[in-house]
C-alpha atoms as a PDB file:
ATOM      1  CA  UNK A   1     -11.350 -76.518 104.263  1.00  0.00           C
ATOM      2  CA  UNK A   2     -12.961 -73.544 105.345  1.00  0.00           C
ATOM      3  CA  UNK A   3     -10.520 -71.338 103.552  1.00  0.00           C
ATOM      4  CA  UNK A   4     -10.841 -73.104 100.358  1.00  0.00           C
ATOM      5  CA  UNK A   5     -14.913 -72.455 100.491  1.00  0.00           C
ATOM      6  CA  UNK A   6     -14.136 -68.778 101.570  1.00  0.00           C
ATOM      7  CA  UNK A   7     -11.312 -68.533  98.294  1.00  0.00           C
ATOM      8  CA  UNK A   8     -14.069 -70.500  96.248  1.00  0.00           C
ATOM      9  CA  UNK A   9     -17.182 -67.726  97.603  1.00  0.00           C
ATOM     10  CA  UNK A  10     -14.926 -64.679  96.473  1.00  0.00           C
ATOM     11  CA  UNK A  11     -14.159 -66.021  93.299  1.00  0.00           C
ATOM     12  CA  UNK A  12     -17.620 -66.464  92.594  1.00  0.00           C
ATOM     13  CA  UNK A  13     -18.784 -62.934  94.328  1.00  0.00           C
ATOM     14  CA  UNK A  14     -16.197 -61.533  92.182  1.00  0.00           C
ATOM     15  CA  UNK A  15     -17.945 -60.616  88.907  1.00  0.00           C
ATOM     16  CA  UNK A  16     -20.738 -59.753  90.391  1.00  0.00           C
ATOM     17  CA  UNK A  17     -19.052 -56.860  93.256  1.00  0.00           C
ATOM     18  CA  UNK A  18     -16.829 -55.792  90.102  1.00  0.00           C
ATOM     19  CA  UNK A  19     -19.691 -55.235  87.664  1.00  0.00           C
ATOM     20  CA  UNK A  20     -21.689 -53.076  90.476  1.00  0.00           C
ATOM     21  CA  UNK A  21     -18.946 -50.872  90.645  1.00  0.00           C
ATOM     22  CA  UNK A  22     -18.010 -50.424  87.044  1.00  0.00           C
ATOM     23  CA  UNK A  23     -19.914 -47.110  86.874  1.00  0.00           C
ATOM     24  CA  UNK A  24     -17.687 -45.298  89.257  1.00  0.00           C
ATOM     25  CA  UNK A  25     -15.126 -45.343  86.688  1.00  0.00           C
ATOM     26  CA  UNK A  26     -16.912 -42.841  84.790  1.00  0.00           C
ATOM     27  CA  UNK A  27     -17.483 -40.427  87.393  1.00  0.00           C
ATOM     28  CA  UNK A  28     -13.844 -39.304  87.359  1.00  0.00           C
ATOM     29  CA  UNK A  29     -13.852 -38.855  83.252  1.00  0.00           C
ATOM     30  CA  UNK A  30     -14.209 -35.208  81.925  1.00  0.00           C
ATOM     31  CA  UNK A  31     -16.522 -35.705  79.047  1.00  0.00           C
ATOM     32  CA  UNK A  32     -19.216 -37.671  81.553  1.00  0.00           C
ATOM     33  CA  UNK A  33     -21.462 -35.483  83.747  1.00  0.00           C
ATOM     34  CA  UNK A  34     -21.905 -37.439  86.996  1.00  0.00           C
ATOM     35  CA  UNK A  35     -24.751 -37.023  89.779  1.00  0.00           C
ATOM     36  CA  UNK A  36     -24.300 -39.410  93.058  1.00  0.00           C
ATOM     37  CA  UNK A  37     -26.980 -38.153  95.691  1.00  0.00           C
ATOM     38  CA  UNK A  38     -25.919 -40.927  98.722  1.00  0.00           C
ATOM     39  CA  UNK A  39     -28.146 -42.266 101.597  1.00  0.00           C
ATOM     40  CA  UNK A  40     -26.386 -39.548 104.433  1.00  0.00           C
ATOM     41  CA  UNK A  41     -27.498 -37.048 101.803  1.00  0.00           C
ATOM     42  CA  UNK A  42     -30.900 -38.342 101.787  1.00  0.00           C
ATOM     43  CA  UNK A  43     -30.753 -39.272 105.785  1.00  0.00           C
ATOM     44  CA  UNK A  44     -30.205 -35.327 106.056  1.00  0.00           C
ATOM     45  CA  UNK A  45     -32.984 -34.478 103.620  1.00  0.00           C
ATOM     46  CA  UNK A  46     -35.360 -36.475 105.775  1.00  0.00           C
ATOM     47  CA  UNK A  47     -34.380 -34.657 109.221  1.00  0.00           C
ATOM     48  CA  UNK A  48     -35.091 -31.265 107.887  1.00  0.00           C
ATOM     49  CA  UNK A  49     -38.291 -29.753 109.179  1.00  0.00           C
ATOM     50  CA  UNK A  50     -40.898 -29.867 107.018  1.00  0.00           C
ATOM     51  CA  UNK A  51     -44.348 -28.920 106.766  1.00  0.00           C
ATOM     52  CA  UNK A  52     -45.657 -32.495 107.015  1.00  0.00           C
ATOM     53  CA  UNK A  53     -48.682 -31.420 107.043  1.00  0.00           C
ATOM     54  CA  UNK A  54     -48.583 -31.037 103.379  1.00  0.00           C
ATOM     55  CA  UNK A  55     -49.320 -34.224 101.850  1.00  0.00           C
ATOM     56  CA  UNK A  56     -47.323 -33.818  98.713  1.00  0.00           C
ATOM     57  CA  UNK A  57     -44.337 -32.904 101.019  1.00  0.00           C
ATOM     58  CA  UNK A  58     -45.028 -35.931 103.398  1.00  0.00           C
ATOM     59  CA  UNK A  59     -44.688 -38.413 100.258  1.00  0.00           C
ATOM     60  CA  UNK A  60     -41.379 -36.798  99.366  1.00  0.00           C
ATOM     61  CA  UNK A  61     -40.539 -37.520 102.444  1.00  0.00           C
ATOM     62  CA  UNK A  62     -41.508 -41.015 102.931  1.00  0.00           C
ATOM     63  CA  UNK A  63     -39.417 -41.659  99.556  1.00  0.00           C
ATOM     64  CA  UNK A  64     -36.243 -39.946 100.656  1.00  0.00           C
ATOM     65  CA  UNK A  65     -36.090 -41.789 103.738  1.00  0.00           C
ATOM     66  CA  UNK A  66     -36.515 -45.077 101.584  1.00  0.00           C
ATOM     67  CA  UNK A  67     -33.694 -43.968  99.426  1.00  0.00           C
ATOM     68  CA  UNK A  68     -30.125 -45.636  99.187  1.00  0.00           C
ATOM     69  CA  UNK A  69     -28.308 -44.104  96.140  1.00  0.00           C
ATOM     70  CA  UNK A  70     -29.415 -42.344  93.140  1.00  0.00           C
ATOM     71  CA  UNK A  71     -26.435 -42.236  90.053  1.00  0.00           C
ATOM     72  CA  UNK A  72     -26.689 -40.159  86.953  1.00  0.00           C
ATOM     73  CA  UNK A  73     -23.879 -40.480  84.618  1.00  0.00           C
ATOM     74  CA  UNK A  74     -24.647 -39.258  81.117  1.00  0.00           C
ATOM     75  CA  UNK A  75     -22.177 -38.191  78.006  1.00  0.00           C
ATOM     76  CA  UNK A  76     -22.605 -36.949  74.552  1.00  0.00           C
ATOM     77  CA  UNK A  77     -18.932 -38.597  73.775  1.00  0.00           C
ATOM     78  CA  UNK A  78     -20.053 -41.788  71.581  1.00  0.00           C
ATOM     79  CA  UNK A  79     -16.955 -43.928  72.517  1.00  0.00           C
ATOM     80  CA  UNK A  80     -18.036 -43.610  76.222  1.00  0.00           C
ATOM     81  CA  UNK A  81     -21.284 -43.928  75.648  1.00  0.00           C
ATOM     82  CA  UNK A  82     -20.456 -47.397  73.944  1.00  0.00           C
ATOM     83  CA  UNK A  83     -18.461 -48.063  76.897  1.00  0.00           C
ATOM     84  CA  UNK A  84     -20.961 -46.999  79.212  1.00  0.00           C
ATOM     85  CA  UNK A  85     -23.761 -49.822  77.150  1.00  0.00           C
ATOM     86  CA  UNK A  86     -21.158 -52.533  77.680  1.00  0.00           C
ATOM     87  CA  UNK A  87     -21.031 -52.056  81.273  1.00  0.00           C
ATOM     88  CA  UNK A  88     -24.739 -51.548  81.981  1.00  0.00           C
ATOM     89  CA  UNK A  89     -25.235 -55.357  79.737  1.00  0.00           C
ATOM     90  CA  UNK A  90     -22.424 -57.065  81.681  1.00  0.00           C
ATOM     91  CA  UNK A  91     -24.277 -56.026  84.502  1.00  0.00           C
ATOM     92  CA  UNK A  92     -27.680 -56.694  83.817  1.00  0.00           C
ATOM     93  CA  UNK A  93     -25.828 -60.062  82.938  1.00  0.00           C
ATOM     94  CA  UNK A  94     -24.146 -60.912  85.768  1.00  0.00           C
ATOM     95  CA  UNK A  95     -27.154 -59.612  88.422  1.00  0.00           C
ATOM     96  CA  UNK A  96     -30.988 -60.509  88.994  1.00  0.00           C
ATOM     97  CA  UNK A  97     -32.276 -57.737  87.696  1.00  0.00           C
ATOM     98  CA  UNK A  98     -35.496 -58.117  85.472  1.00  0.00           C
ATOM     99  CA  UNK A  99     -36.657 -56.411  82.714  1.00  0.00           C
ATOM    100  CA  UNK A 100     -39.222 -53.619  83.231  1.00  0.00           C
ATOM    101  CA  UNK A 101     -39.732 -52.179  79.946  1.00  0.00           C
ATOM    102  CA  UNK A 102     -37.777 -50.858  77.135  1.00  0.00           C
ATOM    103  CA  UNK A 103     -39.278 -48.132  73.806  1.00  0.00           C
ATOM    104  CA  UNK A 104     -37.764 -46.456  71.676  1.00  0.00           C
ATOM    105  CA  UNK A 105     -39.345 -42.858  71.274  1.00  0.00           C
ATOM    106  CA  UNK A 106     -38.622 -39.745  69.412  1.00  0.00           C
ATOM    107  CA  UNK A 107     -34.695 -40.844  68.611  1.00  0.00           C
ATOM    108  CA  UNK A 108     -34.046 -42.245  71.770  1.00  0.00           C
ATOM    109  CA  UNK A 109     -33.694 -46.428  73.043  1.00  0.00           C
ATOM    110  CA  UNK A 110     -34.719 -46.317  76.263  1.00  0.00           C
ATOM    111  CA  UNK A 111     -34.118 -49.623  78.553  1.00  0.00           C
ATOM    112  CA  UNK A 112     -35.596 -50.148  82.120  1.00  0.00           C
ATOM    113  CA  UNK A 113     -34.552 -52.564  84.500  1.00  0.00           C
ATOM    114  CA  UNK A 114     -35.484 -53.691  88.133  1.00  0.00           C
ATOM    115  CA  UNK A 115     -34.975 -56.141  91.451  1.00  0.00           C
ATOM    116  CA  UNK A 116     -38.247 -56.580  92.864  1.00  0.00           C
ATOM    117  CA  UNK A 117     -38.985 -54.845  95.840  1.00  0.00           C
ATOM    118  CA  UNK A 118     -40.678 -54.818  99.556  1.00  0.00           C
ATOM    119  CA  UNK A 119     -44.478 -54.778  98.160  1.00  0.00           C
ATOM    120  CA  UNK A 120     -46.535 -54.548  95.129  1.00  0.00           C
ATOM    121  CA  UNK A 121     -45.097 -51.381  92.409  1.00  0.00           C
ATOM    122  CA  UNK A 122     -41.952 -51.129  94.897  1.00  0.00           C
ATOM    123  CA  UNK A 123     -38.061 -51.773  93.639  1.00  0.00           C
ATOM    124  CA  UNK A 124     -35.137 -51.978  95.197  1.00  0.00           C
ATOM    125  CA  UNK A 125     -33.007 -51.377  92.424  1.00  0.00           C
ATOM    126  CA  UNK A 126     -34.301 -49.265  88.840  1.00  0.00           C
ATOM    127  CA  UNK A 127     -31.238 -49.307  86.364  1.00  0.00           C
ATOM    128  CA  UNK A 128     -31.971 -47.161  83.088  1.00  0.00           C
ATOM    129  CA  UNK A 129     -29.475 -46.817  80.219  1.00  0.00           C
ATOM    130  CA  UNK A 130     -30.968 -44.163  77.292  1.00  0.00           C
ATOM    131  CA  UNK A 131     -29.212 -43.566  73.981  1.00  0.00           C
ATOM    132  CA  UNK A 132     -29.957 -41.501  71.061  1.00  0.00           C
ATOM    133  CA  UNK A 133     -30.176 -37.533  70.766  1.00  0.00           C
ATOM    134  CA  UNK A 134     -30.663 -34.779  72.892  1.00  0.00           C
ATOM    135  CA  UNK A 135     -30.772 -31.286  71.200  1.00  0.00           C
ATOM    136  CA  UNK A 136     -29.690 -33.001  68.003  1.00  0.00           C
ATOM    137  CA  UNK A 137     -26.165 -34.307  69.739  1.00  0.00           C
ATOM    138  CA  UNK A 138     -25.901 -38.005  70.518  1.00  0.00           C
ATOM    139  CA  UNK A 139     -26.340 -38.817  74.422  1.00  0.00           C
ATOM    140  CA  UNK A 140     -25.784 -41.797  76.537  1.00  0.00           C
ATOM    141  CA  UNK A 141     -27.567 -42.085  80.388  1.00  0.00           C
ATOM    142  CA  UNK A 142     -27.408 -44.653  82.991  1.00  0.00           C
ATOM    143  CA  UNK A 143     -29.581 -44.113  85.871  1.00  0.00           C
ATOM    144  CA  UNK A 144     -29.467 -46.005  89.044  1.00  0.00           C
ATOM    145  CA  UNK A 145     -31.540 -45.490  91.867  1.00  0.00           C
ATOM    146  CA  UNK A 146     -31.326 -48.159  95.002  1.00  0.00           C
ATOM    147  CA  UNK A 147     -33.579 -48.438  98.091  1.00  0.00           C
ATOM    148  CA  UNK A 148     -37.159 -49.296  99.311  1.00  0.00           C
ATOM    149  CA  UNK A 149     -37.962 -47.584  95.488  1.00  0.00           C
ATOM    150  CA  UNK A 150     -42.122 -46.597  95.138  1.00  0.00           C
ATOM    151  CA  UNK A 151     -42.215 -46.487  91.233  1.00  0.00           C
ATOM    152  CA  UNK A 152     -45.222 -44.072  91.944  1.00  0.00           C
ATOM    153  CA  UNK A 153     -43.009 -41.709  93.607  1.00  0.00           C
ATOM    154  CA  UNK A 154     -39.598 -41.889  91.982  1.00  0.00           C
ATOM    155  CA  UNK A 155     -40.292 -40.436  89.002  1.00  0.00           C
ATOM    156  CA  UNK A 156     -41.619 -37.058  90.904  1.00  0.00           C
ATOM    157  CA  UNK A 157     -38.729 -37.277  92.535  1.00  0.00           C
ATOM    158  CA  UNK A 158     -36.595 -37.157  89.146  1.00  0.00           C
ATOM    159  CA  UNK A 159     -38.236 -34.878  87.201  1.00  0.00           C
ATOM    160  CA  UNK A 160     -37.865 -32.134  90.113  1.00  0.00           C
ATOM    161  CA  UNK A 161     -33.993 -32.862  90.616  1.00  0.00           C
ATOM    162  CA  UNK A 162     -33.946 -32.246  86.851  1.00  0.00           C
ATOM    163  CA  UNK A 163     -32.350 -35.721  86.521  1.00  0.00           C
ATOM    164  CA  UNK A 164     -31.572 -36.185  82.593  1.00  0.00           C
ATOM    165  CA  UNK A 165     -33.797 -39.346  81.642  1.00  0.00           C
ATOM    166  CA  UNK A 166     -36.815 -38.297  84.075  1.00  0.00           C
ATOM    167  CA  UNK A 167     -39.229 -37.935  81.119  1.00  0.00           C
ATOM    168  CA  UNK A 168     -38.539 -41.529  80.350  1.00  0.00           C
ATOM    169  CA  UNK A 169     -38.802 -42.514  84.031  1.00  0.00           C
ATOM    170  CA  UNK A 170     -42.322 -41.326  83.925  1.00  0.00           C
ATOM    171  CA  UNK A 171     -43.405 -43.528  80.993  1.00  0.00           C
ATOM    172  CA  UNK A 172     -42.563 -46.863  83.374  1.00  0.00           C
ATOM    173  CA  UNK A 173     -45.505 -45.779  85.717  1.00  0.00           C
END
């Protein structure tokens, strides 16, 4: 009996485990640009020896330390980028993510979703896909960023990694 609820559970899990990983796929193609900054990378961030003393340097770090994963995985091939759409809906589909907000602004359809977090204005999951134009050439980006996520904060935190799509994470706040 217990086997049958455990075959049952897996099945079930199943979409769901397969849909959160369908993003890795892309990181090994060689018209996708991929950024994966992990939690040891952000563990080791947070150890450094700061000046915490400086305020804007002591939020950074309270964020880091917070952080789980952030994924960038952008691509001016359209096909991908098509590909890239169907994955991000199958897995807004198959998870509880909510929707933040969504625009579309100066050629570009920009959707934001979210899990709610620990607190008030806090995440623990901010999935972005952006299509249109960059530069005048056609450009697909999903951006995921997991952890104990201060909306306040995250977009600083973006738009000083030069993340592509940090403009856009700016408008959610």
């Amino acid at each position: 009996m217990k086997k049958s609820i455990l075959i049952v559970m897996a099945i079930l899990m199943a979409p769901v485990f397969g849909n959160a990983q369908s993003f890795e796929r892309y990181e090994k193609m060689r018209e996708v640009s991929a950024m994966v900054i992990t939690s040891n990378m952000f563990k080791l961030l947070a150890e450094i020896d700061l000046d915490s003393d400086d305020p804007e340097m002591q939020q950074y770090i309270n964020l880091i330390e917070n952080l789980k994963n952030i994924k960038v995985i952008s691509t001016e091939n359209t096909g991908i980028g098509a590909e890239m759409k169907q994955d991000f809906n199958s897995y807004i589909g198959s998870s509880s993510l909510e929707k933040l907000m969504s625009f579309k602004d100066d050629k570009k359809n920009v959707q934001f979703y979210s899990k709610p977090g620990s607190q008030k204005n806090y995440v623990s999951e901010l999935l972005m896909l952006m299509q249109g134009e960059d530069d005048g050439k056609p450009m697909t980006v999903v951006l995921s960023i997991t952890g104990d996520i201060d909306l306040k904060e995250v977009s600083k935190l973006a738009k000083d990694l030069e993340v592509p799509g940090a403009e856009e994470l700016e408008k959610v706040n």
